[in-house]
C-alpha atoms as a PDB file:
ATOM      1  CA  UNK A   1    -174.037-167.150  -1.003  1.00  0.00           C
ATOM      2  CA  UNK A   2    -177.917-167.181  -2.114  1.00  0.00           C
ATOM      3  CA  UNK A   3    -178.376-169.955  -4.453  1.00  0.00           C
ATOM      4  CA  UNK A   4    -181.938-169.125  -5.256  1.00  0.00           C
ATOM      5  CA  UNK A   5    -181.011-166.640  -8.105  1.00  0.00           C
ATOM      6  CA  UNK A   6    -182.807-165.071 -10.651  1.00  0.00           C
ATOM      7  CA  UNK A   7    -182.382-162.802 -13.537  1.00  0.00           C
ATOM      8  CA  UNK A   8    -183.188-159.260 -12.785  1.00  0.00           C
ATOM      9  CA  UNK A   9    -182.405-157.721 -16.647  1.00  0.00           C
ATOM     10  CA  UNK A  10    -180.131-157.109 -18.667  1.00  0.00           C
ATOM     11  CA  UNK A  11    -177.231-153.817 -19.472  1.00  0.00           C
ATOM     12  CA  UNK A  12    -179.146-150.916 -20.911  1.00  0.00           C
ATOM     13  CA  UNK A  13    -177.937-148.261 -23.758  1.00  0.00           C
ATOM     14  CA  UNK A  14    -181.094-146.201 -24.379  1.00  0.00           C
ATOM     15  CA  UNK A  15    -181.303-143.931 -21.035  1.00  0.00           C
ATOM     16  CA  UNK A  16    -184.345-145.288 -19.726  1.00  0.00           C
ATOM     17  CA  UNK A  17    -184.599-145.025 -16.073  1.00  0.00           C
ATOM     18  CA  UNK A  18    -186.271-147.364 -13.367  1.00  0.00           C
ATOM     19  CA  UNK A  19    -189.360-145.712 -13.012  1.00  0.00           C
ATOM     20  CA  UNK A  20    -190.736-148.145 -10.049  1.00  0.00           C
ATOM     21  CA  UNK A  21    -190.856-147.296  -6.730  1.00  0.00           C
ATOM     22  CA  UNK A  22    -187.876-149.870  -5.860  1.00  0.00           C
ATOM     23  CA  UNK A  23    -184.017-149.361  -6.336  1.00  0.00           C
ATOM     24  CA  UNK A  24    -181.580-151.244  -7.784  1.00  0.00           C
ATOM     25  CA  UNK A  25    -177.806-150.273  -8.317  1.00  0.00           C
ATOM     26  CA  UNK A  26    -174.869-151.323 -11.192  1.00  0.00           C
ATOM     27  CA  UNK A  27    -171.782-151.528 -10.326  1.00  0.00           C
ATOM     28  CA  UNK A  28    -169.634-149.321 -12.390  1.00  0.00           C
ATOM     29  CA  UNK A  29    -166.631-150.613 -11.239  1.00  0.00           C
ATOM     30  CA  UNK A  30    -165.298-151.812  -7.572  1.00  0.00           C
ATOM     31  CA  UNK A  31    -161.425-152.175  -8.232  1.00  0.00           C
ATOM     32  CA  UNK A  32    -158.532-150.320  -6.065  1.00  0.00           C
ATOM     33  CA  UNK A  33    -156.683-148.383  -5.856  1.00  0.00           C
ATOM     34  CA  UNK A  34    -156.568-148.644 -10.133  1.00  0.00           C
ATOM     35  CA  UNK A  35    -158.570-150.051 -12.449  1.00  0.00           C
ATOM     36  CA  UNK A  36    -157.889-152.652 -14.388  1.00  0.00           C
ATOM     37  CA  UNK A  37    -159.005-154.586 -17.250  1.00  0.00           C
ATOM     38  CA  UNK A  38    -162.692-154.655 -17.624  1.00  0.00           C
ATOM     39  CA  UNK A  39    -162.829-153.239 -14.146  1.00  0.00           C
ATOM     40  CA  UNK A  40    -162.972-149.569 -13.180  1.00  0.00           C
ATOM     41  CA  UNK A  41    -162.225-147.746  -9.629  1.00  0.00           C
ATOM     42  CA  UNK A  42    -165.125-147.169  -7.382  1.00  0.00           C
ATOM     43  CA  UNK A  43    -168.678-146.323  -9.162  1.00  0.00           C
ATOM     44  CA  UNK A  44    -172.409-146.953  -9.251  1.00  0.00           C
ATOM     45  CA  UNK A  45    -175.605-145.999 -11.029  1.00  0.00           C
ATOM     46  CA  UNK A  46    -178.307-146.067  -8.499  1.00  0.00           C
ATOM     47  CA  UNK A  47    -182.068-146.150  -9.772  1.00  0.00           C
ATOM     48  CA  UNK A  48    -185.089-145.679  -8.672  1.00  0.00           C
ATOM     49  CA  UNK A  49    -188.328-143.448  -9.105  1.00  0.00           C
ATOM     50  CA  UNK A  50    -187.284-142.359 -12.377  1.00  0.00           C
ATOM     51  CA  UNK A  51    -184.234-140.951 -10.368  1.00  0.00           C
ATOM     52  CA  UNK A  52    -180.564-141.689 -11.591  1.00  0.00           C
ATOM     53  CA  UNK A  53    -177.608-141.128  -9.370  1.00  0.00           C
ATOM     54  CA  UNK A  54    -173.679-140.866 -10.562  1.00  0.00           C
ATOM     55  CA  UNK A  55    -172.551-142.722  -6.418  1.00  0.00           C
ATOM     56  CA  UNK A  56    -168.501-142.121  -7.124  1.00  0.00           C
ATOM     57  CA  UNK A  57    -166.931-141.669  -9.800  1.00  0.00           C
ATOM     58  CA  UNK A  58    -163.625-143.178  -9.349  1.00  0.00           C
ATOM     59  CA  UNK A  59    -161.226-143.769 -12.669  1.00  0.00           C
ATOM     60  CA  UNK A  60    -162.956-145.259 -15.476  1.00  0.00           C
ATOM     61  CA  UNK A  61    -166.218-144.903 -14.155  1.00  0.00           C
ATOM     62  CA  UNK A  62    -167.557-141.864 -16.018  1.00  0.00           C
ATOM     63  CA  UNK A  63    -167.238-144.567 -19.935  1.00  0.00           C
ATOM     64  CA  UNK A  64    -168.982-147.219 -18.145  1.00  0.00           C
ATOM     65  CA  UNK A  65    -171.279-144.994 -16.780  1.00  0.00           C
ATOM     66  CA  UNK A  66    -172.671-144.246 -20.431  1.00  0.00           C
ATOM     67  CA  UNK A  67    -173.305-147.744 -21.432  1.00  0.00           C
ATOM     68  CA  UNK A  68    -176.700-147.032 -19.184  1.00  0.00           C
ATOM     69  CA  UNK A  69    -176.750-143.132 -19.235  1.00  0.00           C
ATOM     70  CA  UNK A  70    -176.064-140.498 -20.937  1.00  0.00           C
ATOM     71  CA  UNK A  71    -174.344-137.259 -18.492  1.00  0.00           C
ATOM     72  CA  UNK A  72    -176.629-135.692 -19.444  1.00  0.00           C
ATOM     73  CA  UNK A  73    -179.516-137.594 -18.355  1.00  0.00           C
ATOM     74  CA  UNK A  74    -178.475-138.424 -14.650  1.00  0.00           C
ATOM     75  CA  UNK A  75    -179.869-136.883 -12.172  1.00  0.00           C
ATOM     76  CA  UNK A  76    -177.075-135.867  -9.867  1.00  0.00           C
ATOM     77  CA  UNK A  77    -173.685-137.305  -8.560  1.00  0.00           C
ATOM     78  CA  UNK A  78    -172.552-138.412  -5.037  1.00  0.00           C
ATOM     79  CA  UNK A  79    -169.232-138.624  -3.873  1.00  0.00           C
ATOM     80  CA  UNK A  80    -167.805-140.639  -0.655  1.00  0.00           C
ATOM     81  CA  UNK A  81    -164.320-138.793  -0.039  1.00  0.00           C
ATOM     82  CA  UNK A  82    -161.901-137.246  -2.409  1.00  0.00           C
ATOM     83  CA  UNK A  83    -159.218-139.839  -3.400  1.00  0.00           C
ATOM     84  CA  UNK A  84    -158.676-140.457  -6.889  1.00  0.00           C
ATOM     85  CA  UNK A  85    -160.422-144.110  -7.135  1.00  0.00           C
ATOM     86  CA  UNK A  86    -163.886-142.200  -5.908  1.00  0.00           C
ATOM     87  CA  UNK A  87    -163.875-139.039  -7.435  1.00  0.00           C
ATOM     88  CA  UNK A  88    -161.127-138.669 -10.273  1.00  0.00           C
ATOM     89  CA  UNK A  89    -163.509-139.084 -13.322  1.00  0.00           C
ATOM     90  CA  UNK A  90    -164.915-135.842 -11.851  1.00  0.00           C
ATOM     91  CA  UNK A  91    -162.517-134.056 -13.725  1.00  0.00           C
ATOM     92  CA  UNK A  92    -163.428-135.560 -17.447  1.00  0.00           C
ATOM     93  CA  UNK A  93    -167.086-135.187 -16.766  1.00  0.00           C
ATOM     94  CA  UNK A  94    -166.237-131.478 -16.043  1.00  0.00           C
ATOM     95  CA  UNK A  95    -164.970-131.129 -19.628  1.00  0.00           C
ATOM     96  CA  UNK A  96    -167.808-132.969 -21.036  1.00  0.00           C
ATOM     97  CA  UNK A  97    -170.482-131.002 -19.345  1.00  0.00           C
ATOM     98  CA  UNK A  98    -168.638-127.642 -20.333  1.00  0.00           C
ATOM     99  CA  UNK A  99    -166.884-128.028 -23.442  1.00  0.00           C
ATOM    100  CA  UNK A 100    -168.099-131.288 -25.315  1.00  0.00           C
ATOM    101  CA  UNK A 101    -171.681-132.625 -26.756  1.00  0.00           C
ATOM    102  CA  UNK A 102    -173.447-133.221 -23.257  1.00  0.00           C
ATOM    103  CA  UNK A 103    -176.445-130.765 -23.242  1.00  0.00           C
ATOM    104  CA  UNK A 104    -177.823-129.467 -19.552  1.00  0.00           C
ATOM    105  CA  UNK A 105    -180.583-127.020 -19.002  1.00  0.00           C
ATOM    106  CA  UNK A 106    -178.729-126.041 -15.572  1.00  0.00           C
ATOM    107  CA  UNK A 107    -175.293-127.259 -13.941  1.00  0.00           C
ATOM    108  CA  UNK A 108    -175.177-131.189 -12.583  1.00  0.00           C
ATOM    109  CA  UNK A 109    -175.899-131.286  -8.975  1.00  0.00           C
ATOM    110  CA  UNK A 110    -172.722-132.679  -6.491  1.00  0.00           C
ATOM    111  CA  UNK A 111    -173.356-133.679  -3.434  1.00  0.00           C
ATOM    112  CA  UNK A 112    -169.907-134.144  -1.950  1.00  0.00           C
ATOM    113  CA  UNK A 113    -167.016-133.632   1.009  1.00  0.00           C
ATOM    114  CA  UNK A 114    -165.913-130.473   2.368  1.00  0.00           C
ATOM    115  CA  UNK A 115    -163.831-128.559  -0.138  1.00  0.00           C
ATOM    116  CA  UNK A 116    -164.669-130.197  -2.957  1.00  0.00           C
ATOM    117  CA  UNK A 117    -165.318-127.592  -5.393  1.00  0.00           C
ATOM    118  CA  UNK A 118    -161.759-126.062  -4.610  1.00  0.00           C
ATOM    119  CA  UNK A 119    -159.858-129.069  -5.141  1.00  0.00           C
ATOM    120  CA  UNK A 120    -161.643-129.893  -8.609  1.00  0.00           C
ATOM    121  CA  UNK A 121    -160.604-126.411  -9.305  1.00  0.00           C
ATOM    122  CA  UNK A 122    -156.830-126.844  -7.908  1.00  0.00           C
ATOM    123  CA  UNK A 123    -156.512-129.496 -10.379  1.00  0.00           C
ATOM    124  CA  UNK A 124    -158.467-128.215 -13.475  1.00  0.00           C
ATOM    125  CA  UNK A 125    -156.992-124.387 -13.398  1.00  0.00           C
ATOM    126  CA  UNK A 126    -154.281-123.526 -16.171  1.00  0.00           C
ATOM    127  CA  UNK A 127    -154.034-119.818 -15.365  1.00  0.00           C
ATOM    128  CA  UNK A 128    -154.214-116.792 -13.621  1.00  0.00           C
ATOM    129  CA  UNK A 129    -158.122-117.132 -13.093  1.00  0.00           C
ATOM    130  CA  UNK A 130    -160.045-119.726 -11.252  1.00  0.00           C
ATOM    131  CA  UNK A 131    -161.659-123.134 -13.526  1.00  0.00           C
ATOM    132  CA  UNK A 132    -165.207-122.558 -13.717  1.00  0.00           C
ATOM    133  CA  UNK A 133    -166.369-125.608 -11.742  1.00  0.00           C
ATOM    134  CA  UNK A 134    -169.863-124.397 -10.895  1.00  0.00           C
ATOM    135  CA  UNK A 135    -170.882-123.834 -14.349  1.00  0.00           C
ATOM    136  CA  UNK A 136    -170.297-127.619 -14.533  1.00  0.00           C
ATOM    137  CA  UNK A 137    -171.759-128.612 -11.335  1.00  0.00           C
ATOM    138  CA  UNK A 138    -174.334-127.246  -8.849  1.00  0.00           C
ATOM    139  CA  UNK A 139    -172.175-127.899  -5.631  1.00  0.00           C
ATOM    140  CA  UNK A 140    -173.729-129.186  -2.094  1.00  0.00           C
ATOM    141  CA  UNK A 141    -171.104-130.286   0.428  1.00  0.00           C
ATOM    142  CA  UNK A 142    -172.149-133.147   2.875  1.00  0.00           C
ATOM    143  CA  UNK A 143    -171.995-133.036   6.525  1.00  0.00           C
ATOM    144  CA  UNK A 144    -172.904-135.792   9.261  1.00  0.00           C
ATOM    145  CA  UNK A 145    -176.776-136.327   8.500  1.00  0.00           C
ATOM    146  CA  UNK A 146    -176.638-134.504   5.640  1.00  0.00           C
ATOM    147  CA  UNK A 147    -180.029-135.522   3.662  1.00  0.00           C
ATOM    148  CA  UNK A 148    -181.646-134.463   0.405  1.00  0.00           C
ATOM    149  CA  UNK A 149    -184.324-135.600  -1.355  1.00  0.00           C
ATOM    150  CA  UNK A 150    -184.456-136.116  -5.460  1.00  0.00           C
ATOM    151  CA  UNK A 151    -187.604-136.955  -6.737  1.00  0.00           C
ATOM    152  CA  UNK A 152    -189.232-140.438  -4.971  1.00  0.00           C
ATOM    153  CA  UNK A 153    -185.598-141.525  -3.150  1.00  0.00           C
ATOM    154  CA  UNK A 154    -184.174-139.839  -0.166  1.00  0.00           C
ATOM    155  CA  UNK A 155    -180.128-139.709   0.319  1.00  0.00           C
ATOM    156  CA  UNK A 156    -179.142-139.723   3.674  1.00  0.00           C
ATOM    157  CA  UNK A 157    -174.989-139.244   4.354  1.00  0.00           C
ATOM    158  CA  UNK A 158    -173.266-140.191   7.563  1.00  0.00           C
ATOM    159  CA  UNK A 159    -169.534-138.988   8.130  1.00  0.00           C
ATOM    160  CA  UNK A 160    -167.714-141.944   8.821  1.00  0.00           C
ATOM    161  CA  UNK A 161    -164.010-142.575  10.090  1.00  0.00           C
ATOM    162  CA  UNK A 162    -161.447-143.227   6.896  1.00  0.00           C
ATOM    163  CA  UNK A 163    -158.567-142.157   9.008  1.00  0.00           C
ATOM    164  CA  UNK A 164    -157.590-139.216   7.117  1.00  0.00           C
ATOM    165  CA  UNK A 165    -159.769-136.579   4.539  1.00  0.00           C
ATOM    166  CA  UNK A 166    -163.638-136.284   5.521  1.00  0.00           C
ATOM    167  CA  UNK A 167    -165.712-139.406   4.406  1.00  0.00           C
ATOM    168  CA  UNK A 168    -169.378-140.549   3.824  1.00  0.00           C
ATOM    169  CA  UNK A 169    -171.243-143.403   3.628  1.00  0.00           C
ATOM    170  CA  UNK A 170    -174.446-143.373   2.380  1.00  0.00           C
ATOM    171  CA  UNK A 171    -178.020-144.331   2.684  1.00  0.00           C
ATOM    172  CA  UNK A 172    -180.404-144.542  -0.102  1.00  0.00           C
ATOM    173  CA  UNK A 173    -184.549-144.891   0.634  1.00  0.00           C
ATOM    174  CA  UNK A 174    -186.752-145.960  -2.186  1.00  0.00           C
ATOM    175  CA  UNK A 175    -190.282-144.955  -2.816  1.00  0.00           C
ATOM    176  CA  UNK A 176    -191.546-148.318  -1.646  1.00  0.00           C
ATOM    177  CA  UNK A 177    -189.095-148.249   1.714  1.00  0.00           C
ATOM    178  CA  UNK A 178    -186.163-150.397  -0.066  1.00  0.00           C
ATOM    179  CA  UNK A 179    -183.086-148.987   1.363  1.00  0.00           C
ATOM    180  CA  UNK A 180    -179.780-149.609  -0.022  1.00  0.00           C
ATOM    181  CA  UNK A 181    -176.715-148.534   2.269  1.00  0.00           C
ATOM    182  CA  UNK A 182    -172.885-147.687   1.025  1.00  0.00           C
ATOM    183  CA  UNK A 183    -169.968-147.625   2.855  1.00  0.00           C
ATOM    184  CA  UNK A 184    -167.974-145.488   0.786  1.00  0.00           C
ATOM    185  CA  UNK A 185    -163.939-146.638   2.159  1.00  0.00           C
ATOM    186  CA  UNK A 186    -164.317-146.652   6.260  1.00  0.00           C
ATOM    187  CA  UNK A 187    -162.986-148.623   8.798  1.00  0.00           C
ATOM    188  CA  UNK A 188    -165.978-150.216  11.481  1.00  0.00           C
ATOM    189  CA  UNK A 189    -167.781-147.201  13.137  1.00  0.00           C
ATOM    190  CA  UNK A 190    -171.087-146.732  15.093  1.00  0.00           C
ATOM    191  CA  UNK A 191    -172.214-144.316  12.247  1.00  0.00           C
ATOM    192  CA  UNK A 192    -171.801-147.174   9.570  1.00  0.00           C
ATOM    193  CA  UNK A 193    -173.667-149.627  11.526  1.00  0.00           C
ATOM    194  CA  UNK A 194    -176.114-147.105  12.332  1.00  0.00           C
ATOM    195  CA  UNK A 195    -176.542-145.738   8.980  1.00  0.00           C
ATOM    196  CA  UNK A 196    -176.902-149.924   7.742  1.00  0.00           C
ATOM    197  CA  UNK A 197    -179.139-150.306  10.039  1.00  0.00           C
ATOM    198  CA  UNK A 198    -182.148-153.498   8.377  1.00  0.00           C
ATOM    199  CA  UNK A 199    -181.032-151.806   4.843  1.00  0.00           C
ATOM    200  CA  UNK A 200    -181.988-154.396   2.438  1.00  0.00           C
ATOM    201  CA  UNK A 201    -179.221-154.174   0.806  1.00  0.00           C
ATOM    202  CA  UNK A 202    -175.629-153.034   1.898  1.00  0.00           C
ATOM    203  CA  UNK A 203    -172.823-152.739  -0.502  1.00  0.00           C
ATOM    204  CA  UNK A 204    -169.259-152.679   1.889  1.00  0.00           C
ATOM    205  CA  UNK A 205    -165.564-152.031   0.814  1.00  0.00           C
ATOM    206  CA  UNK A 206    -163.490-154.727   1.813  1.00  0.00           C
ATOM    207  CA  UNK A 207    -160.055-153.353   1.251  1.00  0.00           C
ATOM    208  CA  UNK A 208    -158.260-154.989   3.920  1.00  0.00           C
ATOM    209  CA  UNK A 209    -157.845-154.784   7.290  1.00  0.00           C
ATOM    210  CA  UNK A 210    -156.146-151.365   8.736  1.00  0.00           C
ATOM    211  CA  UNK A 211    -156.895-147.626   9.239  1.00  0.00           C
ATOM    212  CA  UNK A 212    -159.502-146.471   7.526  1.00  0.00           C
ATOM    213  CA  UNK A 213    -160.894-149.770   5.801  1.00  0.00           C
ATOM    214  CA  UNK A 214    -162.598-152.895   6.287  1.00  0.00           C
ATOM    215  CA  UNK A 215    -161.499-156.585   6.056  1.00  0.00           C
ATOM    216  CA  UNK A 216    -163.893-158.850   4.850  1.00  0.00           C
ATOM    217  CA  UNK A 217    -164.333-160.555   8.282  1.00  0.00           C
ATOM    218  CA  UNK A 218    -165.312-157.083   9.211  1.00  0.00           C
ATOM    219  CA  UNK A 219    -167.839-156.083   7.089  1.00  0.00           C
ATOM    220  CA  UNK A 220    -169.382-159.719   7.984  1.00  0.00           C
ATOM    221  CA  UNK A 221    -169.284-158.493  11.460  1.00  0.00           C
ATOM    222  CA  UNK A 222    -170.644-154.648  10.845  1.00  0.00           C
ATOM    223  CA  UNK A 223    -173.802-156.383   8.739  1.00  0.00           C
ATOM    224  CA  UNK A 224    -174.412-158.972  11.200  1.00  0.00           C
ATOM    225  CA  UNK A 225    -174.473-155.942  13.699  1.00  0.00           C
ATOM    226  CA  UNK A 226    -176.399-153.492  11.196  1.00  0.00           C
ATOM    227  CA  UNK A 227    -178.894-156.042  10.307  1.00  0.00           C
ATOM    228  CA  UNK A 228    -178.527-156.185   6.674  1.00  0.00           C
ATOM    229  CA  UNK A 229    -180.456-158.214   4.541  1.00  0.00           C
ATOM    230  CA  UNK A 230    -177.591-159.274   2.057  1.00  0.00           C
ATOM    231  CA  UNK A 231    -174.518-157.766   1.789  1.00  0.00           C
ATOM    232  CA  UNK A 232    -172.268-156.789  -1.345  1.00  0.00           C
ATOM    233  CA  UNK A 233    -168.517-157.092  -0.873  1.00  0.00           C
ATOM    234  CA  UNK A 234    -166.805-153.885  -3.159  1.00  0.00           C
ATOM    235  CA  UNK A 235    -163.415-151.734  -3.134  1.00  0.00           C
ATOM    236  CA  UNK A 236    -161.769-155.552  -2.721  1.00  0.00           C
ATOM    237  CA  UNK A 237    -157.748-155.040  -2.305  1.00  0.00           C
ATOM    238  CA  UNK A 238    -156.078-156.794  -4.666  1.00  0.00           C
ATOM    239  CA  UNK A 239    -154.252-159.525  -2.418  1.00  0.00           C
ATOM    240  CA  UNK A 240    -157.557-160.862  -1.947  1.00  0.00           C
ATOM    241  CA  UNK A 241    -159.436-163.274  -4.531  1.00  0.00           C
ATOM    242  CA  UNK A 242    -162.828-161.985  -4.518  1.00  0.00           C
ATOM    243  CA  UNK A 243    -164.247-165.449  -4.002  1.00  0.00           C
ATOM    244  CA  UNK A 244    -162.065-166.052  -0.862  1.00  0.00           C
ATOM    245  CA  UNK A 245    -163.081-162.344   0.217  1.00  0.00           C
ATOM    246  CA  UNK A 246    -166.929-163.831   0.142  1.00  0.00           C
ATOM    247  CA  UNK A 247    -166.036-166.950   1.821  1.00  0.00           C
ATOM    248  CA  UNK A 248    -164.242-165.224   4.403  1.00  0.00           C
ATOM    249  CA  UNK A 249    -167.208-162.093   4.801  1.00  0.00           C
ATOM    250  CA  UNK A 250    -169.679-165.143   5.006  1.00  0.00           C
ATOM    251  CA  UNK A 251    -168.321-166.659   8.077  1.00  0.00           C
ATOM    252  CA  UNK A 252    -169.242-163.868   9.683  1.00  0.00           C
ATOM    253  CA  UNK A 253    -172.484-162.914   8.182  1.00  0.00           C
ATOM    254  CA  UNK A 254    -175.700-165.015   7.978  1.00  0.00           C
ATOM    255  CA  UNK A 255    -177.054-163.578   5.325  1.00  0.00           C
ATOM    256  CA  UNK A 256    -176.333-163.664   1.432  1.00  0.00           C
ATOM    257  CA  UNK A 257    -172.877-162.314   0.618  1.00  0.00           C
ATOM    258  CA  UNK A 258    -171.935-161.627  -3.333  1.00  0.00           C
ATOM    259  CA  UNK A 259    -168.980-159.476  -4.559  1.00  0.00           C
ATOM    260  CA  UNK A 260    -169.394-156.527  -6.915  1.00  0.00           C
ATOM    261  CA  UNK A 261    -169.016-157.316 -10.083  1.00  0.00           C
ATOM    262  CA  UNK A 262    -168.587-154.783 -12.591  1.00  0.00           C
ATOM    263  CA  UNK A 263    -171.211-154.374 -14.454  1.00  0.00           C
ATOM    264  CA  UNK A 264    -173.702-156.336 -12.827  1.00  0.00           C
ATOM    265  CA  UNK A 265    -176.997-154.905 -11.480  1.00  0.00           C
ATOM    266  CA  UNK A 266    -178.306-155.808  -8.305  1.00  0.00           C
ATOM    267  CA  UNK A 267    -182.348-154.913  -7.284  1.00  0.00           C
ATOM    268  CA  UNK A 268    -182.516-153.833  -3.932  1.00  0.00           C
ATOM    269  CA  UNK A 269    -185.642-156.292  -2.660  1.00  0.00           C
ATOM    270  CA  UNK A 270    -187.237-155.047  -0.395  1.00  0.00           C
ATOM    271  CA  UNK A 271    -187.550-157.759   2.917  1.00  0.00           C
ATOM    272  CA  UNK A 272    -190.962-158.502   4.905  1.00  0.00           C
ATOM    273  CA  UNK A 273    -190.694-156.630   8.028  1.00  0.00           C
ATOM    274  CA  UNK A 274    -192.587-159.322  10.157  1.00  0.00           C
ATOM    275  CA  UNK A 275    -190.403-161.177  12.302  1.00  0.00           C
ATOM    276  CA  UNK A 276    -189.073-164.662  11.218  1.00  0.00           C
ATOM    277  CA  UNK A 277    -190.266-164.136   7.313  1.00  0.00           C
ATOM    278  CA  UNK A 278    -187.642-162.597   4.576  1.00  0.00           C
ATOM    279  CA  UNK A 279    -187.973-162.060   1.519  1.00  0.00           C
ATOM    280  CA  UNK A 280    -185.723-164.197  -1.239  1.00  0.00           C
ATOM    281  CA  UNK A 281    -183.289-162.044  -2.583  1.00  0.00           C
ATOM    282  CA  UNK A 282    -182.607-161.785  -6.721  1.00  0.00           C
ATOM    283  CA  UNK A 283    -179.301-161.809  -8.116  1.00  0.00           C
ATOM    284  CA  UNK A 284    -177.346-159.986 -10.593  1.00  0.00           C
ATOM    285  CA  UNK A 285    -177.015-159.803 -13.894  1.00  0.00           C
ATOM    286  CA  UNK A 286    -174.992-158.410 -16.704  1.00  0.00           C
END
């Protein structure tokens, strides 16, 4: 782990956004498959550009979510694969963007899998007619190389292999070239290494090893191969200590390894691209 730490800021409550051209993500929450105590399911807030980005919104995301944001004030949401501990908090957030307080001039823009529209509807229809979901959300499934751009960051989506319903990682591209890469849940693929490929920072679930997932040993090995600059263990199954699940990523990674803690934010740094030099890379902070 990087021992050369510094503060990058402090938990914000009034909405501002990064307005820089580099990125940084909080973690929301990084427990599974339920959250606990002071942890939520799968989440982030990624920043950058003025840009702010819902990246799953697993159970008990959407309340931490607005100790930095409002709803109403992100920019759009971006979601890996639909189980519950990604996407669940979908279905609250519909009810505040269409019933409650939180004030849009159009519906929030969803990027997510195949079929994703229907099955928020599925769950969210009481009657004979179908729940409105696209009043709520502006809906854009993903596909292998799916990319989009949102103001000064570019979203880039690679279908990876989770053993099961369609699922993305993701790659995020700041205005001054930091790129932070997600794994969303997947087990070790050519796309994810591809899609991690020198990302400054990569953020990898570490649920154990198995179909569909990662070990932490593993997602050592696919940032060694990826050549990540530090790597962020997440999604950590609950038989494993997250200390131990950093020890045990770091024997197989060279770089800085750090777990996800909620509600920490990380800056994504961006490294010197000349060979031999990198840059020292900030920690967290609550």
């Amino acid at each position: 782990m990087d021992g050369s730490a510094r503060v990058d800021g402090s938990a914000r409550v009034d909405g501002s956004a990064r307005t820089d051209g580099s990125l940084r993500i909080t973690v929301l929450g990084s427990a599974t498959p339920y959250p606990r105590p002071g942890n939520a399911c799968s989440g982030y807030l990624v920043e950058g550009a003025g840009v702010r980005v819902w990246v799953d919104a697993g159970s008990g995301t959407l309340g931490e979510l607005q100790r930095y944001v409002g709803l109403g004030e992100i920019d759009a949401v971006w979601i890996s694969h639909l189980h519950a501990d990604h996407c669940a908090d979908l279905l609250t957030a519909f009810y505040g963007l269409r019933y409650a307080d939180v004030r849009r001039p159009r519906p929030l823009p969803l990027f997510g899998p195949p079929g994703i529209a229907d099955r928020l509807a599925g769950f969210l229809t009481n009657g004979p007619e179908r729940s409105p979901v696209e009043s709520a959300f502006a809906i854009e499934e993903l596909y292998d190389g799916h990319g989009v751009r949102l103001g000064g960051i570019d979203l880039l989506s690679r279908a990876v292999e989770h053993g099961g319903p369609p699922a993305f990682a993701l790659r995020v591209r700041g205005a001054d070239g930091s790129v932070l890469a997600y794994s969303g849940d997947s087990e070790p693929c050519s796309a994810l290494a591809e899609l991690a490929r020198d990302s400054d920072l990569f953020l990898c679930e570490a649920d154990g090893e198995g179909p569909g997932h990662h070990s932490p040993e593993q997602a050592g090995r696919t940032a060694a191969d990826a050549g990540a600059g530090r790597l962020l263990l997440t999604h950590v199954g609950p038989a494993i200590a997250p200390a131990r699940a950093v020890e045990r990523a770091a024997a197989a990674f060279p770089g800085p390894v750090e777990y996800a803690a909620p509600g920490r934010t990380y800056a994504v740094t961006r490294r010197s691209r000349t060979p031999g030099r990198t840059t020292p890379s900030p920690a967290s902070s609550r």
